[in-house]
Every structure is written in C-alpha cells, then in structure tokens.
Protein backbone atom coordinates (compact mmCIF):
# COMPACT_ATOMS: atom_id res chain seq x y z
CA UNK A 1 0.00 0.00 0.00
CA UNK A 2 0.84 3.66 -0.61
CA UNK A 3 0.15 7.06 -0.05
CA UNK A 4 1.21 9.97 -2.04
CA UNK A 5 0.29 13.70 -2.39
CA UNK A 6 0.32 16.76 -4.26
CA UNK A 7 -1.13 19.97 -4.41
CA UNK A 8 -2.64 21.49 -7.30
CA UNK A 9 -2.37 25.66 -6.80
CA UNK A 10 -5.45 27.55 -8.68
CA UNK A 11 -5.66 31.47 -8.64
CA UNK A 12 -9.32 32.27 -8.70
CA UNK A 13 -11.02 35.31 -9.22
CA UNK A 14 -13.48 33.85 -6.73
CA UNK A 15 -17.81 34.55 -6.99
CA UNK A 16 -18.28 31.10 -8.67
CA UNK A 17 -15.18 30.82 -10.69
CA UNK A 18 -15.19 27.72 -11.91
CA UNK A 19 -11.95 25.67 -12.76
CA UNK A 20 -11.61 22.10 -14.60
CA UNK A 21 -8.72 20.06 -12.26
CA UNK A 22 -9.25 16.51 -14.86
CA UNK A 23 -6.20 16.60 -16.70
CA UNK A 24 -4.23 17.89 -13.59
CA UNK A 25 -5.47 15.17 -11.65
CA UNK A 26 -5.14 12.67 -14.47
CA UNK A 27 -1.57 13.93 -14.31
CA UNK A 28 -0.83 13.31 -10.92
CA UNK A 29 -2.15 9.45 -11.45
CA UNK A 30 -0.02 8.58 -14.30
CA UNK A 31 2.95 10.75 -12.79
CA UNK A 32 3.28 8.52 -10.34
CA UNK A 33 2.27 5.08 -11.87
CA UNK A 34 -0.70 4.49 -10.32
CA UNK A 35 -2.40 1.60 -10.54
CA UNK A 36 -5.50 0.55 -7.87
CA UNK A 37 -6.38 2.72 -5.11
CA UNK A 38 -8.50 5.57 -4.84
CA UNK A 39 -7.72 9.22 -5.53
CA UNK A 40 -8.70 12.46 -3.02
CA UNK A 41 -9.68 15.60 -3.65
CA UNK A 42 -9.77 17.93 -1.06
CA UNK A 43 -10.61 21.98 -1.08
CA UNK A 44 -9.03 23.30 2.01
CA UNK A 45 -10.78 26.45 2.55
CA UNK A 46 -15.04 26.64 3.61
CA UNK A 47 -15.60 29.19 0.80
CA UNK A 48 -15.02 26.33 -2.19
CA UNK A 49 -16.41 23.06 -2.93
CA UNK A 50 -14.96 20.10 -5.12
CA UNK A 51 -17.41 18.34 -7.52
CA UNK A 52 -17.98 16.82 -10.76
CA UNK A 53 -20.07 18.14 -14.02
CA UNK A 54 -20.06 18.00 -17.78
CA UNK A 55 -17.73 21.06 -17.84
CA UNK A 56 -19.17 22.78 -20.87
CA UNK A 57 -20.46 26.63 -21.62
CA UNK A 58 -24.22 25.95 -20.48
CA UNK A 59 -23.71 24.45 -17.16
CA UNK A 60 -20.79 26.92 -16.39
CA UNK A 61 -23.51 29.46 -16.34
CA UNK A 62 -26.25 27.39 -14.89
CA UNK A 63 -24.24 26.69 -12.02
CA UNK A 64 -23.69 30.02 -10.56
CA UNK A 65 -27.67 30.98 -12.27
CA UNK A 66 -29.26 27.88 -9.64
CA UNK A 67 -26.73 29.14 -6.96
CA UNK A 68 -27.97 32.31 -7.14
CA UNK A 69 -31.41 31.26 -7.30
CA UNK A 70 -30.29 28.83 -4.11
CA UNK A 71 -27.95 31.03 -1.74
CA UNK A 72 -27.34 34.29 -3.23
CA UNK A 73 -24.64 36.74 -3.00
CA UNK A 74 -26.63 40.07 -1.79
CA UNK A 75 -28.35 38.44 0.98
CA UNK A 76 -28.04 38.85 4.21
CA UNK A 77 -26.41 36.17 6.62
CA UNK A 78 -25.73 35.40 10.17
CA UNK A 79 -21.68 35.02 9.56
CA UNK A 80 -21.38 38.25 7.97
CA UNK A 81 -23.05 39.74 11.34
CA UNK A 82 -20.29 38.05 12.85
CA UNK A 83 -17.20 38.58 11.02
CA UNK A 84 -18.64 41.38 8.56
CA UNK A 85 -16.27 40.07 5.59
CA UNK A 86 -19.78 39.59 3.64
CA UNK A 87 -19.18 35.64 2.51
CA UNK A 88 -21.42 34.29 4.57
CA UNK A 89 -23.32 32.60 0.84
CA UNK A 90 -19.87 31.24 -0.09
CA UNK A 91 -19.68 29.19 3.21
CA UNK A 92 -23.21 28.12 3.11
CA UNK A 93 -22.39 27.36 -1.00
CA UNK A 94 -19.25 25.22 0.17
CA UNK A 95 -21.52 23.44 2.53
CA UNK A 96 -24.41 22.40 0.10
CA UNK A 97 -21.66 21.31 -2.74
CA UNK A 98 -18.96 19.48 -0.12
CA UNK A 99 -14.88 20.47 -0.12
CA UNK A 100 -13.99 16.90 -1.02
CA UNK A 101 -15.01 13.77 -3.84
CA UNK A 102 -12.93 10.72 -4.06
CA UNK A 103 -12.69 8.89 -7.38
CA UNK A 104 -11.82 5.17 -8.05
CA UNK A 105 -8.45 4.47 -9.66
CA UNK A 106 -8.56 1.01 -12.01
CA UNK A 107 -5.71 0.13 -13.79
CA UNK A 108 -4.09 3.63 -13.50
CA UNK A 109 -7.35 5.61 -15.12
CA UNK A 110 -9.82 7.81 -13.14
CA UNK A 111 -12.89 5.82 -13.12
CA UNK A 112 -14.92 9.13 -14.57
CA UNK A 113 -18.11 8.86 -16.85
CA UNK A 114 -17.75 9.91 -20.72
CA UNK A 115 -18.93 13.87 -19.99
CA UNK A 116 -17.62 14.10 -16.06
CA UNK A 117 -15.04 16.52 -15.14
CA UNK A 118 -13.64 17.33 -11.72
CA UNK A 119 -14.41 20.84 -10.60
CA UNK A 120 -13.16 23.34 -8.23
CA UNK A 121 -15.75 26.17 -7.43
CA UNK A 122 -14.47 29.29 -5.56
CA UNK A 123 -17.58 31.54 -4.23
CA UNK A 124 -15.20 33.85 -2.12
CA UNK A 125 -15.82 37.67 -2.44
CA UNK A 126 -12.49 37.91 -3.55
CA UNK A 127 -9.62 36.66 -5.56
CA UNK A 128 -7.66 33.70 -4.04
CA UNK A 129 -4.86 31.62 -4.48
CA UNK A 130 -6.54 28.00 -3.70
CA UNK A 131 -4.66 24.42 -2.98
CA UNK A 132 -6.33 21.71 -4.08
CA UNK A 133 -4.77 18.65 -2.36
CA UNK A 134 -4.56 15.25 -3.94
CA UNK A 135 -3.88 12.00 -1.50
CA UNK A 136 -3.82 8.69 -3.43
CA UNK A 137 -4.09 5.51 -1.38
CA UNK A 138 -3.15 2.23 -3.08
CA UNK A 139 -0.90 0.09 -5.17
C-alpha cells in the first residue's frame, strides 16, 4: 500500500469561478504510476467546494444561475453579522456542494463517466490563491 500527495495551486477570481482540475489530476495518477487505489480531492478552505459536471459553456452558467437562485450573493447572513467580511453565501455554497469527492483508480485511469469533469468552485468575495490537495491511497 501507498500514499502519495500533491497539491494542485489555482488562482481564482473567486464569486463562482469555476476551474476544470481533470487533466491535472489525471496527471498526478499517471505521474506517479498508479495503478488501484483511490484518488482524493480535497478543497481546504469553507468558501469552495470540489465536484464533478459535464464542464461545458451551459452548465458553467447554470451553475452560478441555480446558486444564485439557491444562496445568493446580496443576501443577508448570520456570519457576515459576525465577522462582517460579507461571505457568509460562499460558506453556506461550500456546505451544500462538499470540499472533497474521491474517485476510483482502475488500472491507472480515473474511473470518470464519458462527460464528467472534476471541478473546483471558488464563491469567495475575492480573488484567491486555492490548494487543491490530492492524496492517493493504493498500489
């Protein structure tokens, strides 16, 4: 058995910026010669979310459209009472979507459908430098 990691840096201009992480992931599995395991991906911040989608033009605008719809922006919350830093919808964004999705790893290929594409969303109210972590665990 083994473990390895990387991080995958992604400058975002945050408010649902949405960024495709496949073929950097993809990269990291056949870097490394993987072969069976299964593959992490982890968002380390509560103001993104990790997840997978057909990453094309229309749902890269329906997204943020049903977010909006969902949780948006120019209400207001409880945290930004709090902390007054006015992202209270990106943590509540990051909470509906998750920070983390692991993927099966069979015979060194993600085990991803035809049209699915790892995502990272940033919903910040600000730009940001964000580290996606990998962690693969097997032979």
């Amino acid at each position: 058995m083994i473990i390895k990691n990387d991080v995958i840096s992604v400058a975002s201009k945050g408010f649902t910026d949405i960024f495709d992480l496949t073929s950097d992931v993809q990269a990291f599995a056949e870097r490394n010669h993987f072969n069976e395991g299964q593959l992490l991906i982890f968002i380390n911040g509560s103001t993104a979310a990790i997840s997978t989608v057909e990453y094309e033009p229309g749902l890269l605008q329906d997204i943020p459209a049903l977010l909006d719809k969902l949780i948006p922006a120019g209400q207001r919350y409880k945290h930004d009472d709090t902390w007054h830093d006015g992202n209270g919808y990106a943590h509540l964004r990051s909470t509906l979507i998750g920070t983390s999705l692991v993927v099966p790893v069979i015979n060194g290929r993600l085990q991803l459908g035809t049209w699915q594409q790892i995502i990272l969303l940033d919903f910040d109210n600000k730009p940001r430098t964000r580290q996606v972590i990998l962690q693969f665990t097997g032979v």
